[in-house]
C-alpha atoms as a PDB file:
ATOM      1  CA  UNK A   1      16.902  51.724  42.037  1.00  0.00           C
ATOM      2  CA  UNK A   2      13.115  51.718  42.841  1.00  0.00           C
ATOM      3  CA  UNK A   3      11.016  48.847  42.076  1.00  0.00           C
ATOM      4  CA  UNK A   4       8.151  50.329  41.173  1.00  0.00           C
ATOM      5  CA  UNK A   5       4.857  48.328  40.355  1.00  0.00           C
ATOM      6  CA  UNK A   6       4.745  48.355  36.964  1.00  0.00           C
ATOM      7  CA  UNK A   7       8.262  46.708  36.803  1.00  0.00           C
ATOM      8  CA  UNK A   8       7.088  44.468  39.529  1.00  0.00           C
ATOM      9  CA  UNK A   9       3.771  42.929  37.182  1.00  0.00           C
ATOM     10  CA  UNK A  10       6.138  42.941  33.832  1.00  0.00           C
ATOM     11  CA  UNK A  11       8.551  40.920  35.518  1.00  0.00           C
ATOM     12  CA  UNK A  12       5.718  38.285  36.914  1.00  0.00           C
ATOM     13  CA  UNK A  13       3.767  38.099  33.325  1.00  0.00           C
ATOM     14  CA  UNK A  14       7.631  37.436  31.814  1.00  0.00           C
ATOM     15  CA  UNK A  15       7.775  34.576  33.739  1.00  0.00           C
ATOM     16  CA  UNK A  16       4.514  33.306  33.771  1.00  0.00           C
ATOM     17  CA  UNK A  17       4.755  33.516  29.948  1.00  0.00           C
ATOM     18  CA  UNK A  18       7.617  31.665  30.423  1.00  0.00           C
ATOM     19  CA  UNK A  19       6.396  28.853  32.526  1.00  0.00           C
ATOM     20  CA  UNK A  20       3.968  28.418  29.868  1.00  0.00           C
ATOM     21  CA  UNK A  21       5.934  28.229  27.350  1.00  0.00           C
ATOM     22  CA  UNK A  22       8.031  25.378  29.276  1.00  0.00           C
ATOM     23  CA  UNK A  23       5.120  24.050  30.311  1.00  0.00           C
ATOM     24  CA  UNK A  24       3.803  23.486  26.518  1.00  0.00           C
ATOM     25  CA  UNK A  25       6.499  21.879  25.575  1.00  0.00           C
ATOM     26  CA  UNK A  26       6.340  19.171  27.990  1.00  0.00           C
ATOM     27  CA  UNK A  27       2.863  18.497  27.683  1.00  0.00           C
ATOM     28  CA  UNK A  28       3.411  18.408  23.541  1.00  0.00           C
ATOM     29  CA  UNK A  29       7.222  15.554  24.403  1.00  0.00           C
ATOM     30  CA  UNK A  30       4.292  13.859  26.688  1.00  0.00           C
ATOM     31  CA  UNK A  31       1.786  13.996  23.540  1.00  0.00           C
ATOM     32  CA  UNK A  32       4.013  12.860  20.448  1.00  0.00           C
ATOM     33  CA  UNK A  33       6.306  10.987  22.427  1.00  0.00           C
ATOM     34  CA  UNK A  34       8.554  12.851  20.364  1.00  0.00           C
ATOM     35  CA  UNK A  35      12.238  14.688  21.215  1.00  0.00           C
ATOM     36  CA  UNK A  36      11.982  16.425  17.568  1.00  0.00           C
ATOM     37  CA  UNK A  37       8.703  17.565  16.145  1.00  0.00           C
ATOM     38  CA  UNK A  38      10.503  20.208  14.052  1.00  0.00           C
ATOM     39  CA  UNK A  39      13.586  20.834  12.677  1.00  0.00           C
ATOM     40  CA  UNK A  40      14.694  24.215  15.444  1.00  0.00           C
ATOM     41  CA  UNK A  41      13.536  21.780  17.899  1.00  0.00           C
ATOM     42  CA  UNK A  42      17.473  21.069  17.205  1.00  0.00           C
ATOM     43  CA  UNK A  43      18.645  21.133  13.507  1.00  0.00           C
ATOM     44  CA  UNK A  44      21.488  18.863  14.176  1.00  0.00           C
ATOM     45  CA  UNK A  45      19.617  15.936  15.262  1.00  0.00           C
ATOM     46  CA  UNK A  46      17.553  17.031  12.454  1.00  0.00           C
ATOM     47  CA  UNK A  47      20.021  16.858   9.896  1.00  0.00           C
ATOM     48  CA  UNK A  48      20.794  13.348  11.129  1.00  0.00           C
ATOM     49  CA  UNK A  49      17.485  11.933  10.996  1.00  0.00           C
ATOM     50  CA  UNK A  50      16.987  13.012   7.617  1.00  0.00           C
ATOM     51  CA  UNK A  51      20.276  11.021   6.405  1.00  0.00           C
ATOM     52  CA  UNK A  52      19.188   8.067   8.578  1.00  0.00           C
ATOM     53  CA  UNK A  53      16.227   8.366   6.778  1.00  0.00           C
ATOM     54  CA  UNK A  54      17.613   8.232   3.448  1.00  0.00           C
ATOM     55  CA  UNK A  55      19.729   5.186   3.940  1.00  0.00           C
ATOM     56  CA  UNK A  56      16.801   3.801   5.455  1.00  0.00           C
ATOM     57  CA  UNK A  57      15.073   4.362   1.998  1.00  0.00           C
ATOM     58  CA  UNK A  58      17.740   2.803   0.367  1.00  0.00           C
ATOM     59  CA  UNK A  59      17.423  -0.246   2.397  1.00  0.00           C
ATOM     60  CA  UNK A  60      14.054  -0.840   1.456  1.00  0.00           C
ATOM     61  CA  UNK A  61      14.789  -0.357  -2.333  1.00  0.00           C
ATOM     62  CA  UNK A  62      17.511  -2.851  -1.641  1.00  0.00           C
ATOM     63  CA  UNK A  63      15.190  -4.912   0.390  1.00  0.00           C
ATOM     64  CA  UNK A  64      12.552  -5.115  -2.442  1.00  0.00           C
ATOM     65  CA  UNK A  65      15.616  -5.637  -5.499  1.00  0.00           C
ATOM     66  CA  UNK A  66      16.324  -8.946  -3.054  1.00  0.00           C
ATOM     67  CA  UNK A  67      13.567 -10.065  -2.786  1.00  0.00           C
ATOM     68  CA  UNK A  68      12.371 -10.118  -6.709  1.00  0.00           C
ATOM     69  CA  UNK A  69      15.667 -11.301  -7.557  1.00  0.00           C
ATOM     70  CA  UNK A  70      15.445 -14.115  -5.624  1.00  0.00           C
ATOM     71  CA  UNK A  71      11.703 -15.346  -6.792  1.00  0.00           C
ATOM     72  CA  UNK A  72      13.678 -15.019 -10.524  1.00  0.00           C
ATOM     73  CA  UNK A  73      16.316 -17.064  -9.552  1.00  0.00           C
ATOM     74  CA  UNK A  74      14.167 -19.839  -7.344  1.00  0.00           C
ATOM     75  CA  UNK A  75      12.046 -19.833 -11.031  1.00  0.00           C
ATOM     76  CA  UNK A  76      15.333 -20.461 -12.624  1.00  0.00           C
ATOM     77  CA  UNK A  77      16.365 -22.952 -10.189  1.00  0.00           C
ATOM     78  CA  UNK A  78      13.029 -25.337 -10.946  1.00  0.00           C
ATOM     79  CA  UNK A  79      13.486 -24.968 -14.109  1.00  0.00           C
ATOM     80  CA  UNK A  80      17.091 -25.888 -14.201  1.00  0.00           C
ATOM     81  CA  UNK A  81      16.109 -28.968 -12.037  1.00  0.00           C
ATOM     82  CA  UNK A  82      13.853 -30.219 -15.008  1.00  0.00           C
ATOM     83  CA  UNK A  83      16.097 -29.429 -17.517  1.00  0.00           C
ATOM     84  CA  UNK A  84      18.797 -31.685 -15.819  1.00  0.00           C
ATOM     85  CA  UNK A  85      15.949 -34.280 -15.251  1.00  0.00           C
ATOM     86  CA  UNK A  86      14.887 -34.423 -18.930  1.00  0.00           C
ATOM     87  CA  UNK A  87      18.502 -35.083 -19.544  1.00  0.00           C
ATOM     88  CA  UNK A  88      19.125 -37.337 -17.450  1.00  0.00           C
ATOM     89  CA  UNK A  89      15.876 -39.195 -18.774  1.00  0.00           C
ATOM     90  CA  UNK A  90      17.373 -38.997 -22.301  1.00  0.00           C
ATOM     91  CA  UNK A  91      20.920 -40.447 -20.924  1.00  0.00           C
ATOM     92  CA  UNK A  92      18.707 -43.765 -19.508  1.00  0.00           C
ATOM     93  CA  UNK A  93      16.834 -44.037 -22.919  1.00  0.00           C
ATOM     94  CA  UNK A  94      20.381 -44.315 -24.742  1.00  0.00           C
ATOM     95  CA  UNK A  95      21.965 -46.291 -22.555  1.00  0.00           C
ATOM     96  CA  UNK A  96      19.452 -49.018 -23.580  1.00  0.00           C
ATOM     97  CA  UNK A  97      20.322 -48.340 -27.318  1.00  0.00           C
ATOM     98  CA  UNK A  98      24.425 -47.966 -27.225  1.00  0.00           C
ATOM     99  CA  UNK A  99      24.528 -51.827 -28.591  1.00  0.00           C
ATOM    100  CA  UNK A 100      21.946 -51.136 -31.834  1.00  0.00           C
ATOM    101  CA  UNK A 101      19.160 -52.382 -32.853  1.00  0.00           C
ATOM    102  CA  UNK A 102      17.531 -53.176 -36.208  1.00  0.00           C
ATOM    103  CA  UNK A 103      13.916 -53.073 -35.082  1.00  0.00           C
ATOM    104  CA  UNK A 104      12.296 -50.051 -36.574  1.00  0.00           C
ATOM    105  CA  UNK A 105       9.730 -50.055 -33.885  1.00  0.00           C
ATOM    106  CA  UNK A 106      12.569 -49.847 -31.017  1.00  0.00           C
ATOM    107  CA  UNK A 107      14.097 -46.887 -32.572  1.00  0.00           C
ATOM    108  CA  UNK A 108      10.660 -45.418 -33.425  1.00  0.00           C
ATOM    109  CA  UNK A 109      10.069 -45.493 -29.970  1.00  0.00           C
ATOM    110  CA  UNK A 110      13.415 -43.971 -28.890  1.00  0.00           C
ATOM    111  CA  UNK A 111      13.301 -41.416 -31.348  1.00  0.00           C
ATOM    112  CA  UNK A 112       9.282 -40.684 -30.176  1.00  0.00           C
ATOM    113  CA  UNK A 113      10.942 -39.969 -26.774  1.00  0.00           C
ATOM    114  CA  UNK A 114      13.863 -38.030 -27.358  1.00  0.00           C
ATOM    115  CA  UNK A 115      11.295 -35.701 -28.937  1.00  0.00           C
ATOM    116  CA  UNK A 116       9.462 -35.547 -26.721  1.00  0.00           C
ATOM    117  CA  UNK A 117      12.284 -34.680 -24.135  1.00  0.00           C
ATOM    118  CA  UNK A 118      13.615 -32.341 -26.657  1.00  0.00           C
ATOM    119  CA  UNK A 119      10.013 -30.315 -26.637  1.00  0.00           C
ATOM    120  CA  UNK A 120      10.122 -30.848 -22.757  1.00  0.00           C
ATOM    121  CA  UNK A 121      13.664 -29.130 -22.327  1.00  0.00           C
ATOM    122  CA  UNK A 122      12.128 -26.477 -24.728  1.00  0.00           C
ATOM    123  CA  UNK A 123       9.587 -25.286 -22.682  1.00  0.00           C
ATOM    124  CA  UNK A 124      11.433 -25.302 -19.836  1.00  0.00           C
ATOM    125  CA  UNK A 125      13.401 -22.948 -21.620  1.00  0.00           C
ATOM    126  CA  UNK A 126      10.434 -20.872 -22.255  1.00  0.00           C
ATOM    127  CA  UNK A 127       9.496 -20.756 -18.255  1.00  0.00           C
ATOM    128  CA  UNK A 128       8.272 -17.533 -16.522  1.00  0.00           C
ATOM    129  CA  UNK A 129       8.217 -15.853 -14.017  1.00  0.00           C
ATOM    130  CA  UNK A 130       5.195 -13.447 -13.932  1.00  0.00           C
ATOM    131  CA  UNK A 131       5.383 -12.323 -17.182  1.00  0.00           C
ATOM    132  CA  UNK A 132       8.594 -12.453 -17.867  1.00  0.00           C
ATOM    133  CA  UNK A 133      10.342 -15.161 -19.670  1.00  0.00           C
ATOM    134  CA  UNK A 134      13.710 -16.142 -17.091  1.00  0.00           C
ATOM    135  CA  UNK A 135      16.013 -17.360 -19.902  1.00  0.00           C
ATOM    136  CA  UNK A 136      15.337 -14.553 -22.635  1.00  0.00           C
ATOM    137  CA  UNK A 137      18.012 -12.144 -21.302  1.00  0.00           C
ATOM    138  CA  UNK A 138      17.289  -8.656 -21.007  1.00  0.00           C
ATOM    139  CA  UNK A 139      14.486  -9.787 -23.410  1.00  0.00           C
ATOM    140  CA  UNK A 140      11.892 -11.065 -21.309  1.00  0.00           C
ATOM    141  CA  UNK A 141       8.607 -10.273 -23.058  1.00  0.00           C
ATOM    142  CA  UNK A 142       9.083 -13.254 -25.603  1.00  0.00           C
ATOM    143  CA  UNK A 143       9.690 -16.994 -25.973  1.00  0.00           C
ATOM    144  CA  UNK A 144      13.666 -17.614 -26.278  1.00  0.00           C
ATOM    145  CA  UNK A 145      13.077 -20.703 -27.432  1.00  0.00           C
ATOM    146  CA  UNK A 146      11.205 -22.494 -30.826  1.00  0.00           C
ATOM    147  CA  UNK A 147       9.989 -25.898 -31.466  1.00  0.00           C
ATOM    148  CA  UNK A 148      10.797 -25.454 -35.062  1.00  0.00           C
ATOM    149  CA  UNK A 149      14.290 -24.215 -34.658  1.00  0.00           C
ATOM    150  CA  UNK A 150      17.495 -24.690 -32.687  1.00  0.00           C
ATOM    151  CA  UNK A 151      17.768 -20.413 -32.778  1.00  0.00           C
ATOM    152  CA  UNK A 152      17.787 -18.614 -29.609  1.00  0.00           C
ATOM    153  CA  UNK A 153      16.064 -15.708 -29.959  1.00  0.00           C
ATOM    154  CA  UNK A 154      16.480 -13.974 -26.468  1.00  0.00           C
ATOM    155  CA  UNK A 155      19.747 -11.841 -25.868  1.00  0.00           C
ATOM    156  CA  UNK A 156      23.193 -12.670 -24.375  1.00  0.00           C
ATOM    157  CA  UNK A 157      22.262  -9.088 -21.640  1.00  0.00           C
ATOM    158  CA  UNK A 158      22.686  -9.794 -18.079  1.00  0.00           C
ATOM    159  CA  UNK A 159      20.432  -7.733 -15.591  1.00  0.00           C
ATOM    160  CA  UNK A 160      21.942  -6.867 -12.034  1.00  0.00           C
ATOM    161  CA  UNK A 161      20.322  -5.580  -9.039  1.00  0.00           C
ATOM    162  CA  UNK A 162      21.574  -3.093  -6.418  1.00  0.00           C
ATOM    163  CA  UNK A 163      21.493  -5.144  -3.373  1.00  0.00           C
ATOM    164  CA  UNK A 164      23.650  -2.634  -0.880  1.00  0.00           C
ATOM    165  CA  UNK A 165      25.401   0.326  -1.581  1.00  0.00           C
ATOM    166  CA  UNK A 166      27.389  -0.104  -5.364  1.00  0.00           C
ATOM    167  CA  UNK A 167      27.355  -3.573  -4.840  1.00  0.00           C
ATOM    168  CA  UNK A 168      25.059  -5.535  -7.400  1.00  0.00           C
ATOM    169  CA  UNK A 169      23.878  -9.097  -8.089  1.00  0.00           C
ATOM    170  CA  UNK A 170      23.042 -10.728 -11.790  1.00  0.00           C
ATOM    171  CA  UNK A 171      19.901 -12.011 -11.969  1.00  0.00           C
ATOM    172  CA  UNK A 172      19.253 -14.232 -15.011  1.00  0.00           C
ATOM    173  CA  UNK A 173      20.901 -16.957 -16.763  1.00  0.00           C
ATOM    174  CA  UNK A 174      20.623 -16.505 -20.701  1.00  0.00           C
ATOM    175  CA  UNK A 175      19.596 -19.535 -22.374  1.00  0.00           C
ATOM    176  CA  UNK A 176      22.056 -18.934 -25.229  1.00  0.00           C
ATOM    177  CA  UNK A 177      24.335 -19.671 -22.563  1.00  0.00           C
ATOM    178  CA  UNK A 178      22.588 -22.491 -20.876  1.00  0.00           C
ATOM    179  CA  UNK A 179      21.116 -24.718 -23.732  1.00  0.00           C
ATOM    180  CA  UNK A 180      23.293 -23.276 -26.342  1.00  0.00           C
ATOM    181  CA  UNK A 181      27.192 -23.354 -25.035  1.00  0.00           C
ATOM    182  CA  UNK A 182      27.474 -19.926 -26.920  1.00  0.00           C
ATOM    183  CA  UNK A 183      26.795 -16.353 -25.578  1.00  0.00           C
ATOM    184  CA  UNK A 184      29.189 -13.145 -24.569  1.00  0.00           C
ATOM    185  CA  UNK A 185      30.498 -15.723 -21.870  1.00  0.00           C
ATOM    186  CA  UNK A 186      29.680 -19.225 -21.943  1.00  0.00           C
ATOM    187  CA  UNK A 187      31.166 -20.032 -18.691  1.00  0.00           C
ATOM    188  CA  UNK A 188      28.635 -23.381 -18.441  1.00  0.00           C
ATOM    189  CA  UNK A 189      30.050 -25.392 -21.419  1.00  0.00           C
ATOM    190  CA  UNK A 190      29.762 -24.957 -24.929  1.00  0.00           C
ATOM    191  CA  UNK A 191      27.406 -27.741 -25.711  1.00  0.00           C
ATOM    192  CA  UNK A 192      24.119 -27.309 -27.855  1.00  0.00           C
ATOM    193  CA  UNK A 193      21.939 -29.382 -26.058  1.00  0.00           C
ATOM    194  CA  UNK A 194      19.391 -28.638 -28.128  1.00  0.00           C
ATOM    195  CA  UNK A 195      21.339 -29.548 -31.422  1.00  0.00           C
ATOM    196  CA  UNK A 196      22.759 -32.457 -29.561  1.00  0.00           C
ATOM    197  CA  UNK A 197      19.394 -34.024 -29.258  1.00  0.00           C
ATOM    198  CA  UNK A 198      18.636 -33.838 -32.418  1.00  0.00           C
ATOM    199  CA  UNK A 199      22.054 -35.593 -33.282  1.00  0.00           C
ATOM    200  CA  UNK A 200      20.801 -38.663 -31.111  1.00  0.00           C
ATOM    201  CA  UNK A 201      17.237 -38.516 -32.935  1.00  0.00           C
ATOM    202  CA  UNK A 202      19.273 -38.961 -36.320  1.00  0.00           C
ATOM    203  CA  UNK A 203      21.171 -41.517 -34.844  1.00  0.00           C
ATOM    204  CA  UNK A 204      18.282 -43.657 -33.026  1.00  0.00           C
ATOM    205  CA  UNK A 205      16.751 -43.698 -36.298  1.00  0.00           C
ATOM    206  CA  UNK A 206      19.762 -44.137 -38.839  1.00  0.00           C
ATOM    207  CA  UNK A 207      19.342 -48.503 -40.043  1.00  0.00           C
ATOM    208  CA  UNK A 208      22.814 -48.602 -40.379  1.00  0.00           C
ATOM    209  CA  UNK A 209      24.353 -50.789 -37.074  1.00  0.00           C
ATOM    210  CA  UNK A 210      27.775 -49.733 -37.354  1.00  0.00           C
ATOM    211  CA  UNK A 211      26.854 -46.397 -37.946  1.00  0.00           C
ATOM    212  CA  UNK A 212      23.969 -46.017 -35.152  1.00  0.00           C
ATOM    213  CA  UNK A 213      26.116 -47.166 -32.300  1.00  0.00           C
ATOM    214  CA  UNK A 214      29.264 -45.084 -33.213  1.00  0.00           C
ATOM    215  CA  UNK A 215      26.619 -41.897 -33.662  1.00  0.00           C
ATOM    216  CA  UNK A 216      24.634 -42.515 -30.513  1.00  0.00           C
ATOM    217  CA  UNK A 217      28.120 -42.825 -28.546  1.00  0.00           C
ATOM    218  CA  UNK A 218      29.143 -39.847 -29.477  1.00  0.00           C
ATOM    219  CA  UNK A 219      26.241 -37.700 -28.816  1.00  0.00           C
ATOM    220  CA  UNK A 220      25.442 -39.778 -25.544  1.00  0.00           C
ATOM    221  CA  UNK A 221      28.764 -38.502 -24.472  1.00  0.00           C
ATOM    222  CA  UNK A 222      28.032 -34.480 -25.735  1.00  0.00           C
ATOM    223  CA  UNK A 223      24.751 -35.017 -23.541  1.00  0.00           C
ATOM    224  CA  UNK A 224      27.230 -35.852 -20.653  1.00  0.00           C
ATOM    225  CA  UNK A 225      28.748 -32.636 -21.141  1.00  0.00           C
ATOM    226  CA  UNK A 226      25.580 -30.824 -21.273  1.00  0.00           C
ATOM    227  CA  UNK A 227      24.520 -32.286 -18.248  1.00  0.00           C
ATOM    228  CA  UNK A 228      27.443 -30.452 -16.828  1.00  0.00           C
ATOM    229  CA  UNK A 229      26.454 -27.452 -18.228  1.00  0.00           C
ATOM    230  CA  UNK A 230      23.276 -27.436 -16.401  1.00  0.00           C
ATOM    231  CA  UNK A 231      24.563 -28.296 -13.502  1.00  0.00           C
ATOM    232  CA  UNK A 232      27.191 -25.696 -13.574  1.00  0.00           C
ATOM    233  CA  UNK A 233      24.453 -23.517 -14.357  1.00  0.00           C
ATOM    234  CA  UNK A 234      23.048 -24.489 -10.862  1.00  0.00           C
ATOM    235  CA  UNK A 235      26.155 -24.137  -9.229  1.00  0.00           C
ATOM    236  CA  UNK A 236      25.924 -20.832  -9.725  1.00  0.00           C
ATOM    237  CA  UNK A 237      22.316 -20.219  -9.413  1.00  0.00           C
ATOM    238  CA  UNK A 238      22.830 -21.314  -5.708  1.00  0.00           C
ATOM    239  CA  UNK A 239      25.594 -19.142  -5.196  1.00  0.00           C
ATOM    240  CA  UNK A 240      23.768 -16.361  -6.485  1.00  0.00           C
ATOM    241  CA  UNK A 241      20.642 -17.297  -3.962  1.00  0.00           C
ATOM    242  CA  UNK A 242      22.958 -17.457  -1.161  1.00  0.00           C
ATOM    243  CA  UNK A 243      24.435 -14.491  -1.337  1.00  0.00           C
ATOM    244  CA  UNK A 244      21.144 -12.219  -1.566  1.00  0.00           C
ATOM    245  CA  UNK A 245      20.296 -14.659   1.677  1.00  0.00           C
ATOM    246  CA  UNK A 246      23.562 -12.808   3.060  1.00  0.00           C
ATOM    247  CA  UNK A 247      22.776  -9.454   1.438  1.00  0.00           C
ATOM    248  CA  UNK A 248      19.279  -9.272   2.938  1.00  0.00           C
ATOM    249  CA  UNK A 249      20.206 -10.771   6.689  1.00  0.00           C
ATOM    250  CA  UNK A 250      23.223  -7.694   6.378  1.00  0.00           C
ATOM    251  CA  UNK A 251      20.781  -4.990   5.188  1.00  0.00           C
ATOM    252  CA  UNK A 252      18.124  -6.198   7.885  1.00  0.00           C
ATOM    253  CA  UNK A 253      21.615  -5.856  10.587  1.00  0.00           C
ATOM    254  CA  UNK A 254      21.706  -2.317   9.222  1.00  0.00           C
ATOM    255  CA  UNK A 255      18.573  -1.211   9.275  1.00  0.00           C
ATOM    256  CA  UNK A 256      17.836  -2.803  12.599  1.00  0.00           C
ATOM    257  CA  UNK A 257      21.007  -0.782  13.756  1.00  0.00           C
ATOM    258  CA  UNK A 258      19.990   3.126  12.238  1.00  0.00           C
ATOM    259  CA  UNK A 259      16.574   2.304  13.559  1.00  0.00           C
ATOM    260  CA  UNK A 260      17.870   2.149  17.027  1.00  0.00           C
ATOM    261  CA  UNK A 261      19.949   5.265  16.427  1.00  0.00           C
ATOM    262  CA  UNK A 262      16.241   6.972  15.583  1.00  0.00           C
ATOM    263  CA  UNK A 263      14.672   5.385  18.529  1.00  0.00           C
ATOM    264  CA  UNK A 264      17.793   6.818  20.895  1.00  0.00           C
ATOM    265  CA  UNK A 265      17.563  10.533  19.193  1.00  0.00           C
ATOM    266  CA  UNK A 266      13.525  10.550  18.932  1.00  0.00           C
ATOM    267  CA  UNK A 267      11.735   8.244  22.428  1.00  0.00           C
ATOM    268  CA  UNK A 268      10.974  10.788  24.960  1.00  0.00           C
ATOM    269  CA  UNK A 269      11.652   9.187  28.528  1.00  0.00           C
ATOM    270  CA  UNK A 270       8.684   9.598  29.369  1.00  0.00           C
ATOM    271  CA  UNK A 271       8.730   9.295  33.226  1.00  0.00           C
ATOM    272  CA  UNK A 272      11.747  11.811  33.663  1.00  0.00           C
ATOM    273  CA  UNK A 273       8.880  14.025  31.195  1.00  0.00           C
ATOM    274  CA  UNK A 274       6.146  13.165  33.290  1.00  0.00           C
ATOM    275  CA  UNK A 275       7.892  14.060  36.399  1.00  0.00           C
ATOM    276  CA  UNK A 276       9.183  17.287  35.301  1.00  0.00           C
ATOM    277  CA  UNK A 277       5.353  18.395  33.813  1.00  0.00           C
ATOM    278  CA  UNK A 278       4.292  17.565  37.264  1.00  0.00           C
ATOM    279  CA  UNK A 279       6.491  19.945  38.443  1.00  0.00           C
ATOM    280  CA  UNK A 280       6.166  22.656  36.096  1.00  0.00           C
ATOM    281  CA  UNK A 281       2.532  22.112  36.506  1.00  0.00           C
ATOM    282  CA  UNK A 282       2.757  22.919  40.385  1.00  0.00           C
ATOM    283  CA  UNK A 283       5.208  25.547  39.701  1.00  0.00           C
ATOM    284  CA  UNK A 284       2.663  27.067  37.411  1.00  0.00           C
ATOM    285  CA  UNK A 285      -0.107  27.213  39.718  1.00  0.00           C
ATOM    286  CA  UNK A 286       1.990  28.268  42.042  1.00  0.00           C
ATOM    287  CA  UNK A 287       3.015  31.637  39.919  1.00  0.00           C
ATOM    288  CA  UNK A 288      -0.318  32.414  38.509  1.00  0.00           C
ATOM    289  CA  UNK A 289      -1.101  32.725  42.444  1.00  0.00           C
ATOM    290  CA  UNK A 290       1.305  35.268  43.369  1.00  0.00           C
ATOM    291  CA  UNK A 291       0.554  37.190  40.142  1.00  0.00           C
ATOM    292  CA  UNK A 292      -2.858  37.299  40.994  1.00  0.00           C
ATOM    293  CA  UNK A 293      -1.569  38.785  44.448  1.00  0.00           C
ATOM    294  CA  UNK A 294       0.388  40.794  43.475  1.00  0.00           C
ATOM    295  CA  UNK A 295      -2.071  41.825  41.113  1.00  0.00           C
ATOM    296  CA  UNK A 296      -4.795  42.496  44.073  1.00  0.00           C
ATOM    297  CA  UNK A 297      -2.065  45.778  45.335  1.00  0.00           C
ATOM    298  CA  UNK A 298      -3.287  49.048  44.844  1.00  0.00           C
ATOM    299  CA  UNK A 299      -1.903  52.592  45.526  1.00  0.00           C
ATOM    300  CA  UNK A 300      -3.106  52.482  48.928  1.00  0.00           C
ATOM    301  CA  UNK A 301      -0.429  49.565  49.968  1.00  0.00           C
ATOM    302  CA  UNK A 302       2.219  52.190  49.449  1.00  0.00           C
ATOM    303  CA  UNK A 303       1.184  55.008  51.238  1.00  0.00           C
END
């Protein structure tokens, strides 16, 4: 078959187009950096990335669901602390008055305190975080707790977080739970600490001898078991914080380990591009040369 020049200059702009073409490519992996700038750049990679992607979403949602939840439950742990302190304060003050006492003054005085104790434990009750209130349930946007009543008036609703995959953490303690030993589970005890305070004002300030050191006993000893509550209620208030700890140092190992699998599928090695745009470069130069040789023929080379 003849070779004639026409066939001879289509054939040299083919590959010179396609020289170019290589050659754009390399300088646009030397530009992004990039092995996939568009999904045909290879839609399997591509399809990967985007699922990556989504679980790397996820893991920030997570991420974020951690870290609120555990500013809740650090709230929840102060105020637990000075709930179990005001008891604790209330369990000196009647140790001093198990044996009695007929002066009115002494008991006015112990009864002064325990109400003031009583209003203290209250408003821990009533503690926030933001605006929510930490001990209201799923009820957050008012006070669970009165100074002119014993009520709760939160909910016994417990609010979870996703913290991985279908795996969720409760949040909040509800005070009904806490304060009152009642609730949809009260796991803590089931004394009312608030009642039971108000059992040892009656006693402190009941006359009767006999009657005021059998009373303040008894509800010395429920206070003993509502100290237990609280602290069971801290018990698992540090459980709770420790395992979001674990949570977010296993989502971090995770996303850590799909951001690597990005880096691996997207980085451009940039020398082994560098060296091969070098080349293509040459090899370029090289072919727009010949072409414009080849170009230069004329009917007079072939007679």
């Amino acid at each position: 078959m003849r070779i004639t020049s026409n066939m001879t200059a289509n054939n040299a702009i083919y590959n010179l187009q396609k020289a170019q073409t290589t050659l754009n490519k390399l300088t646009y992996l030397s530009t992004s950096e990039q092995n996939i700038n568009q999904p045909s750049d290879n839609p399997t990679a591509t399809s990967t990335l985007l699922n990556i992607n989504d679980s790397l979403n996820a893991i920030n949602q997570y991420s974020t669901n951690i870290t609120n939840a555990t500013t809740i439950l650090n709230v929840t742990n102060d105020a637990l602390t000075g709930i179990s302190d005001s008891i604790a304060q209330a369990k000196k003050l009647m140790a001093s008055m198990t044996s009695g006492s007929d002066d009115p003054s002494t008991r006015q005085s112990a009864y002064d305190q325990l109400a003031a104790i009583k209003q203290q434990i209250i408003d821990y009750g009533n503690t926030q975080s933001g605006d929510s209130y930490v001990f209201g349930g799923t009820d957050t946007s008012t006070p669970p707790f009165s100074s002119t009543s014993n009520a709760y008036s939160g909910n016994s609703q417990q609010s979870k977080v996703e913290v991985t995959t279908n795996s969720y953490q409760t949040v909040n303690i509800t005070g009904d739970r806490l304060l009152g030993g009642s609730g949809s589970n009260p796991s803590y005890g089931t004394t009312n600490i608030l009642q039971t305070l108000d059992n040892l004002m009656a006693a402190v300030g009941d006359s009767t001898t006999a009657s005021n050191v059998a009373n303040i006993q008894q509800y010395t000893s429920d206070l003993d078991a509502g100290a237990t509550q609280v602290n069971n209620a801290q018990v698992d208030v540090a459980a709770r914080l420790q395992r979001l700890d674990t949570m977010s140092t296993m989502n971090t190992n995770n996303k850590n380990t799909l951001e690597n699998v990005i880096d691996n599928i997207q980085s451009v090695d940039l020398t082994t591009v560098g060296t091969e745009l070098n080349q293509q470069q040459t090899a370029y130069q090289a072919a727009l040369s010949a072409t414009a040789k080849i170009s230069q023929l004329s009917l007079l080379n072939y007679l």
